[in-house]
PDB file of N, CA and C in Angstrom:
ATOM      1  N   UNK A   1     118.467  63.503  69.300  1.00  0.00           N
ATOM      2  CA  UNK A   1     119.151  62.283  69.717  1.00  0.00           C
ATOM      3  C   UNK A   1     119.069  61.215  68.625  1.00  0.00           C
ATOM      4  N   UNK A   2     117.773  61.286  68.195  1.00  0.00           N
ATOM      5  CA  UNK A   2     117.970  60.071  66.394  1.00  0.00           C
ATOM      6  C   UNK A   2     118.828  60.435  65.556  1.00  0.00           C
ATOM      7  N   UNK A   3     119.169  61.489  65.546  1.00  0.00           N
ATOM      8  CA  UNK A   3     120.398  61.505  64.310  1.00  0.00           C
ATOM      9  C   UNK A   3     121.396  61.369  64.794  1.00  0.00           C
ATOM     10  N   UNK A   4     121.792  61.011  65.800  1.00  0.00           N
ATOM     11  CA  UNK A   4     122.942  60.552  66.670  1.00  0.00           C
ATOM     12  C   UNK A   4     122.959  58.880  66.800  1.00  0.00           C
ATOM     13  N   UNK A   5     121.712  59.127  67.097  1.00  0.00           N
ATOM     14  CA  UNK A   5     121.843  57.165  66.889  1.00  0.00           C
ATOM     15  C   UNK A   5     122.122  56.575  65.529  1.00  0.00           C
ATOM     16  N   UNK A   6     121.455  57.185  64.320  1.00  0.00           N
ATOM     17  CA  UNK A   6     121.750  56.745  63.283  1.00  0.00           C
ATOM     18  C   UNK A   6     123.043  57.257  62.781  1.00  0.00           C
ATOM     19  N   UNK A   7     123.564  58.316  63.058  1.00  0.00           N
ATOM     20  CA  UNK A   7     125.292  58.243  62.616  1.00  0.00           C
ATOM     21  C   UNK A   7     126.040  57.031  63.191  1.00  0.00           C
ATOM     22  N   UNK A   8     126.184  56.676  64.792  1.00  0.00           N
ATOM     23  CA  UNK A   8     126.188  55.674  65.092  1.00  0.00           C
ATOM     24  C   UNK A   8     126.331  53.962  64.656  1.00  0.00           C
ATOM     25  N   UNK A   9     124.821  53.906  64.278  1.00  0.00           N
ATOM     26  CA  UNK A   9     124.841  52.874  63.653  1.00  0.00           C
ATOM     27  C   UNK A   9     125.639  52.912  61.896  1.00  0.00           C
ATOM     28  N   UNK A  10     125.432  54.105  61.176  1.00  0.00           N
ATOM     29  CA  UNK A  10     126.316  54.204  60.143  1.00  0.00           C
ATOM     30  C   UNK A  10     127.818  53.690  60.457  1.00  0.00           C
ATOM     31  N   UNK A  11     128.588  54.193  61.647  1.00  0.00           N
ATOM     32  CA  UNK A  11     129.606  54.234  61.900  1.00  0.00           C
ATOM     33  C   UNK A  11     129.963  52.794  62.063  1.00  0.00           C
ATOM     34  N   UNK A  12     129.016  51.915  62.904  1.00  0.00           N
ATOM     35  CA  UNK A  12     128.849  50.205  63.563  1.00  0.00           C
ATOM     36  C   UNK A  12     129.234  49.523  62.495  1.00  0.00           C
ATOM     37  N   UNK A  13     128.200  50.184  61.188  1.00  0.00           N
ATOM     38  CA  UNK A  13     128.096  48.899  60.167  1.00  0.00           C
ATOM     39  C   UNK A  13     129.404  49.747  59.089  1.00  0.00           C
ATOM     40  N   UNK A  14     129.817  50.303  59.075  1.00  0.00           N
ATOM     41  CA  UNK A  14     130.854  50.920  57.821  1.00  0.00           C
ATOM     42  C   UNK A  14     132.096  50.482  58.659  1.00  0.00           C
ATOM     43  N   UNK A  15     132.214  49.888  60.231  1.00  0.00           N
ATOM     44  CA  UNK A  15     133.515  49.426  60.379  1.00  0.00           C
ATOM     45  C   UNK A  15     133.773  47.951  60.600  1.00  0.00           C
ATOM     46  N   UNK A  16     132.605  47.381  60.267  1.00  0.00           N
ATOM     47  CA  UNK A  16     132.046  45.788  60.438  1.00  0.00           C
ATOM     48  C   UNK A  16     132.477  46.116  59.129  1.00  0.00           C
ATOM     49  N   UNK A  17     132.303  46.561  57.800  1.00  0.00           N
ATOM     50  CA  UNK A  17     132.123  46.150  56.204  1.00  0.00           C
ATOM     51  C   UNK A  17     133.971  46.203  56.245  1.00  0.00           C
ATOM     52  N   UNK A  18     134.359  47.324  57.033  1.00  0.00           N
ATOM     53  CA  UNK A  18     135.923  47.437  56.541  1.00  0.00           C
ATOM     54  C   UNK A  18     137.023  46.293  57.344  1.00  0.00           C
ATOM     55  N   UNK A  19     136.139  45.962  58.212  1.00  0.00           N
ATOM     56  CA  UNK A  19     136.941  44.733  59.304  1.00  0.00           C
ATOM     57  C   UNK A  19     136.758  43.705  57.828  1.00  0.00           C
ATOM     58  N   UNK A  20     135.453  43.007  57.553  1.00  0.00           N
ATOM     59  CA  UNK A  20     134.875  41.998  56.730  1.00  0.00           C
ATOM     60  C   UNK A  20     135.117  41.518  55.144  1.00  0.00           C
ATOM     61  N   UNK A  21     135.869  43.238  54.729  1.00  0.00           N
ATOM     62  CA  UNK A  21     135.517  42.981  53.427  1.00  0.00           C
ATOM     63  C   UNK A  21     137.033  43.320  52.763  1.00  0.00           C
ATOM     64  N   UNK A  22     137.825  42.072  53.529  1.00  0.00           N
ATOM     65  CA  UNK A  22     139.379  42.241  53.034  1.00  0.00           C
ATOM     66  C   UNK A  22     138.938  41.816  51.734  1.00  0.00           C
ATOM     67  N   UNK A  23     138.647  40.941  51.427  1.00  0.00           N
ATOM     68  CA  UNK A  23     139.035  39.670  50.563  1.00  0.00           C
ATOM     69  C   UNK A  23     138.041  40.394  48.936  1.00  0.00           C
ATOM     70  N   UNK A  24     137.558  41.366  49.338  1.00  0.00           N
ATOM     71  CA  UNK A  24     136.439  41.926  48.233  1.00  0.00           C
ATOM     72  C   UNK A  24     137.441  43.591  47.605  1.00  0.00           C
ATOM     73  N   UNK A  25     138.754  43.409  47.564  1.00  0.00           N
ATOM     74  CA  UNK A  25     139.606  44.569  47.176  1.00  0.00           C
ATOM     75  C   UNK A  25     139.643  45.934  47.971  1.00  0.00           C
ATOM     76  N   UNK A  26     140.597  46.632  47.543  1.00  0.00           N
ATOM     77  CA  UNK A  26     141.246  47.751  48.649  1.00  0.00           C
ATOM     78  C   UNK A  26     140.176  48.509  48.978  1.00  0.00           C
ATOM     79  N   UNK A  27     139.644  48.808  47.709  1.00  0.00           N
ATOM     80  CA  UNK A  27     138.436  49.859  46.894  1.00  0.00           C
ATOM     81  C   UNK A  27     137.097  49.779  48.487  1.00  0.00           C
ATOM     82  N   UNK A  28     136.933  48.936  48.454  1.00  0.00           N
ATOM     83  CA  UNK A  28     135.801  48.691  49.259  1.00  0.00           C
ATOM     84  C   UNK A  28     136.084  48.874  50.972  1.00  0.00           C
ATOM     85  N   UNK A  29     137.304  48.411  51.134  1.00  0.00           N
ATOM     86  CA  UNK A  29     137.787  48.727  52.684  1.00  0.00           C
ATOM     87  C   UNK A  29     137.780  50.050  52.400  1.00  0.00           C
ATOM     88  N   UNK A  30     138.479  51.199  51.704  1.00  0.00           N
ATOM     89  CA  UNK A  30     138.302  52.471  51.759  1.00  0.00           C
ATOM     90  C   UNK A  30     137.345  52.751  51.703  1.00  0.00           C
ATOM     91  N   UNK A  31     136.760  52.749  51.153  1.00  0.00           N
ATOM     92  CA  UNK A  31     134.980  53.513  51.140  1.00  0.00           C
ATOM     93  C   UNK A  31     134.750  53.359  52.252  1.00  0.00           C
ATOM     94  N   UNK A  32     134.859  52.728  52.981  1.00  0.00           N
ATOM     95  CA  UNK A  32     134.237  52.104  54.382  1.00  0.00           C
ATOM     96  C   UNK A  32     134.686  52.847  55.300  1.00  0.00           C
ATOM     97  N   UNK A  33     136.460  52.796  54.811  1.00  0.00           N
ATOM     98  CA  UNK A  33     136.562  54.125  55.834  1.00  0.00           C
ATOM     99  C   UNK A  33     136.610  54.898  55.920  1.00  0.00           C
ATOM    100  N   UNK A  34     136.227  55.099  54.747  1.00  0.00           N
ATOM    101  CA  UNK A  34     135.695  57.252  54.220  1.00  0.00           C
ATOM    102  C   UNK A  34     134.262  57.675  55.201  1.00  0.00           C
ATOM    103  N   UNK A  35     133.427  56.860  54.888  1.00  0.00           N
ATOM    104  CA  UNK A  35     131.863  56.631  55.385  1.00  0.00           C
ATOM    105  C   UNK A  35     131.953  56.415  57.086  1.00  0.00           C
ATOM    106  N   UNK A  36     132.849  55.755  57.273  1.00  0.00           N
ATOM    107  CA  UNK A  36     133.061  55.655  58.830  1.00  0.00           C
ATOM    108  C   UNK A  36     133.792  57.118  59.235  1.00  0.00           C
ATOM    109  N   UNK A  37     134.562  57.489  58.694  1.00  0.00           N
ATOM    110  CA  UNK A  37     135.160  58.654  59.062  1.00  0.00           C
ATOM    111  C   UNK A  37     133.894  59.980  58.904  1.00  0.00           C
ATOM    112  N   UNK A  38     133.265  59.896  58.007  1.00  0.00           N
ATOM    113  CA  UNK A  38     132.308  60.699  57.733  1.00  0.00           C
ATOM    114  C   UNK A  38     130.985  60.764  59.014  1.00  0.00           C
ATOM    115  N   UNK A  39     131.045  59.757  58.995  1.00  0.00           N
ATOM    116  CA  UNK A  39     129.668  58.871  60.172  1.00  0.00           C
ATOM    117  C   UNK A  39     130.632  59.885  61.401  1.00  0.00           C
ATOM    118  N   UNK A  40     131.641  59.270  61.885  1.00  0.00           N
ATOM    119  CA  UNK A  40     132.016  59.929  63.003  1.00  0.00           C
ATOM    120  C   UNK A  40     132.062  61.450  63.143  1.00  0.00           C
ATOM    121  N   UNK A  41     132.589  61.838  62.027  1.00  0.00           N
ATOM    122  CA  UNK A  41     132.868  63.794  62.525  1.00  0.00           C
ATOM    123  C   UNK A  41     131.230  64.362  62.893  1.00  0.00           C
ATOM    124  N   UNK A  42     130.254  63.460  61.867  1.00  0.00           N
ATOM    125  CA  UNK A  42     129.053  63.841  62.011  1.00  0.00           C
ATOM    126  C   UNK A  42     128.273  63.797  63.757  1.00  0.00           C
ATOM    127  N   UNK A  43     128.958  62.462  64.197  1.00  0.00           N
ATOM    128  CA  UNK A  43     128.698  62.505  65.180  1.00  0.00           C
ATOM    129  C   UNK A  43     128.888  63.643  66.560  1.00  0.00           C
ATOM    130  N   UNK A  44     130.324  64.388  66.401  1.00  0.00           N
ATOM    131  CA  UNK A  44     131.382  64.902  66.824  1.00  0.00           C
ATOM    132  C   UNK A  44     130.836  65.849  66.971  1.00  0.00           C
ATOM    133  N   UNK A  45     130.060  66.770  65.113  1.00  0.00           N
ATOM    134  CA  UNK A  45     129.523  68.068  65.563  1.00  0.00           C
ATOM    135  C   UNK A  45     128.066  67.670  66.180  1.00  0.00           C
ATOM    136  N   UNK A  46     127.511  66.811  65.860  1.00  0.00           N
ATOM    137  CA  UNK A  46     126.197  66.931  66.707  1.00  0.00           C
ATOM    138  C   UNK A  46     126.333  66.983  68.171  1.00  0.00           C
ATOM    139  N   UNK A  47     127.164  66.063  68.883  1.00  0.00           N
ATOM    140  CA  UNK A  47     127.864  66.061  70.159  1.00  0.00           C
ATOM    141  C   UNK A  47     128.055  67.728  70.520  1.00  0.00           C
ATOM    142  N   UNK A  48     128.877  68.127  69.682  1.00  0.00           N
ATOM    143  CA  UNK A  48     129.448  69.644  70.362  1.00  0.00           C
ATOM    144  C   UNK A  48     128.308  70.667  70.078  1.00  0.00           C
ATOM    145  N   UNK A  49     127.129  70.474  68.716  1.00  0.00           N
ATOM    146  CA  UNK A  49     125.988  71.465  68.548  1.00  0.00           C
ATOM    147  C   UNK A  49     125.606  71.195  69.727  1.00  0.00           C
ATOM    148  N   UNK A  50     125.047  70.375  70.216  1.00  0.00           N
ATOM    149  CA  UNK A  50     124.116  69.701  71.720  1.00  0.00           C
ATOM    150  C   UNK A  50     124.396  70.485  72.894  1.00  0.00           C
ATOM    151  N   UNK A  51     126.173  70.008  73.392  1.00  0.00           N
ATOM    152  CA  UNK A  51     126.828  70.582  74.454  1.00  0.00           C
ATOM    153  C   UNK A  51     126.689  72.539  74.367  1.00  0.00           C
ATOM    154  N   UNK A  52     126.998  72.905  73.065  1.00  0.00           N
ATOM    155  CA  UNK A  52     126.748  74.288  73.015  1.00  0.00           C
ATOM    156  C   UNK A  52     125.368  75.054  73.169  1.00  0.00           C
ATOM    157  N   UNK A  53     124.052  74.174  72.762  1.00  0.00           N
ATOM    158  CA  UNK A  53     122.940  74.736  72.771  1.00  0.00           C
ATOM    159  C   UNK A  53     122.527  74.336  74.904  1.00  0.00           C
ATOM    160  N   UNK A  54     122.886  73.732  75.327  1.00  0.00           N
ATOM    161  CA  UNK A  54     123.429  72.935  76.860  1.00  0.00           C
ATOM    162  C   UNK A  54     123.499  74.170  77.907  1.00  0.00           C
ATOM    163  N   UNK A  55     124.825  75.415  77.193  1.00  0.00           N
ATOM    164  CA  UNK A  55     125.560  76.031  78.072  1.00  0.00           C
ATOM    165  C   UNK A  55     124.340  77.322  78.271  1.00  0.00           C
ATOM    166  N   UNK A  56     124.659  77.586  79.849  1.00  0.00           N
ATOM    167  CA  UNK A  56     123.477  78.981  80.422  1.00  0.00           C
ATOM    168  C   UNK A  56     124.434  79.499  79.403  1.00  0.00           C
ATOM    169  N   UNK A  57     123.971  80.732  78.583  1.00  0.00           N
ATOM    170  CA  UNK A  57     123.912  82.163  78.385  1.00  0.00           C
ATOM    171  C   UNK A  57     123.801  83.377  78.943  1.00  0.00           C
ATOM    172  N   UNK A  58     125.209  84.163  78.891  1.00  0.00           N
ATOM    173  CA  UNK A  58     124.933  85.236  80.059  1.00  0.00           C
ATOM    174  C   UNK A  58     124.498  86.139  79.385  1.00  0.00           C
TER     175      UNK A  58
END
């Protein structure tokens, strides 16, 4: 569950920097939303590793 929280919070603060950081060039909103995009899928497979280790086994 901690590496879920901390993708999370990766995700919180990399879309606060890309909301925040018009005025600091394109360069920097992208990164932000590379890292946010990254933060999320990470989240996505941990979500679905979880749900799969979850299911009875017949």
């Amino acid at each position: 569950m901690k590496p879920l929280l901390g993708l999370l919070a990766v995700f919180v603060v990399a879309m606060l920097a890309a909301v925040f950081a018009g005025p600091y060039g394109e360069g920097v909103v992208r990164m932000a939303g590379y890292v946010a995009t990254l933060a999320l899928g990470g989240m996505a497979a941990l979500l679905v590793q979880s749900w799969k280790n979850r299911r009875p086994r017949r």
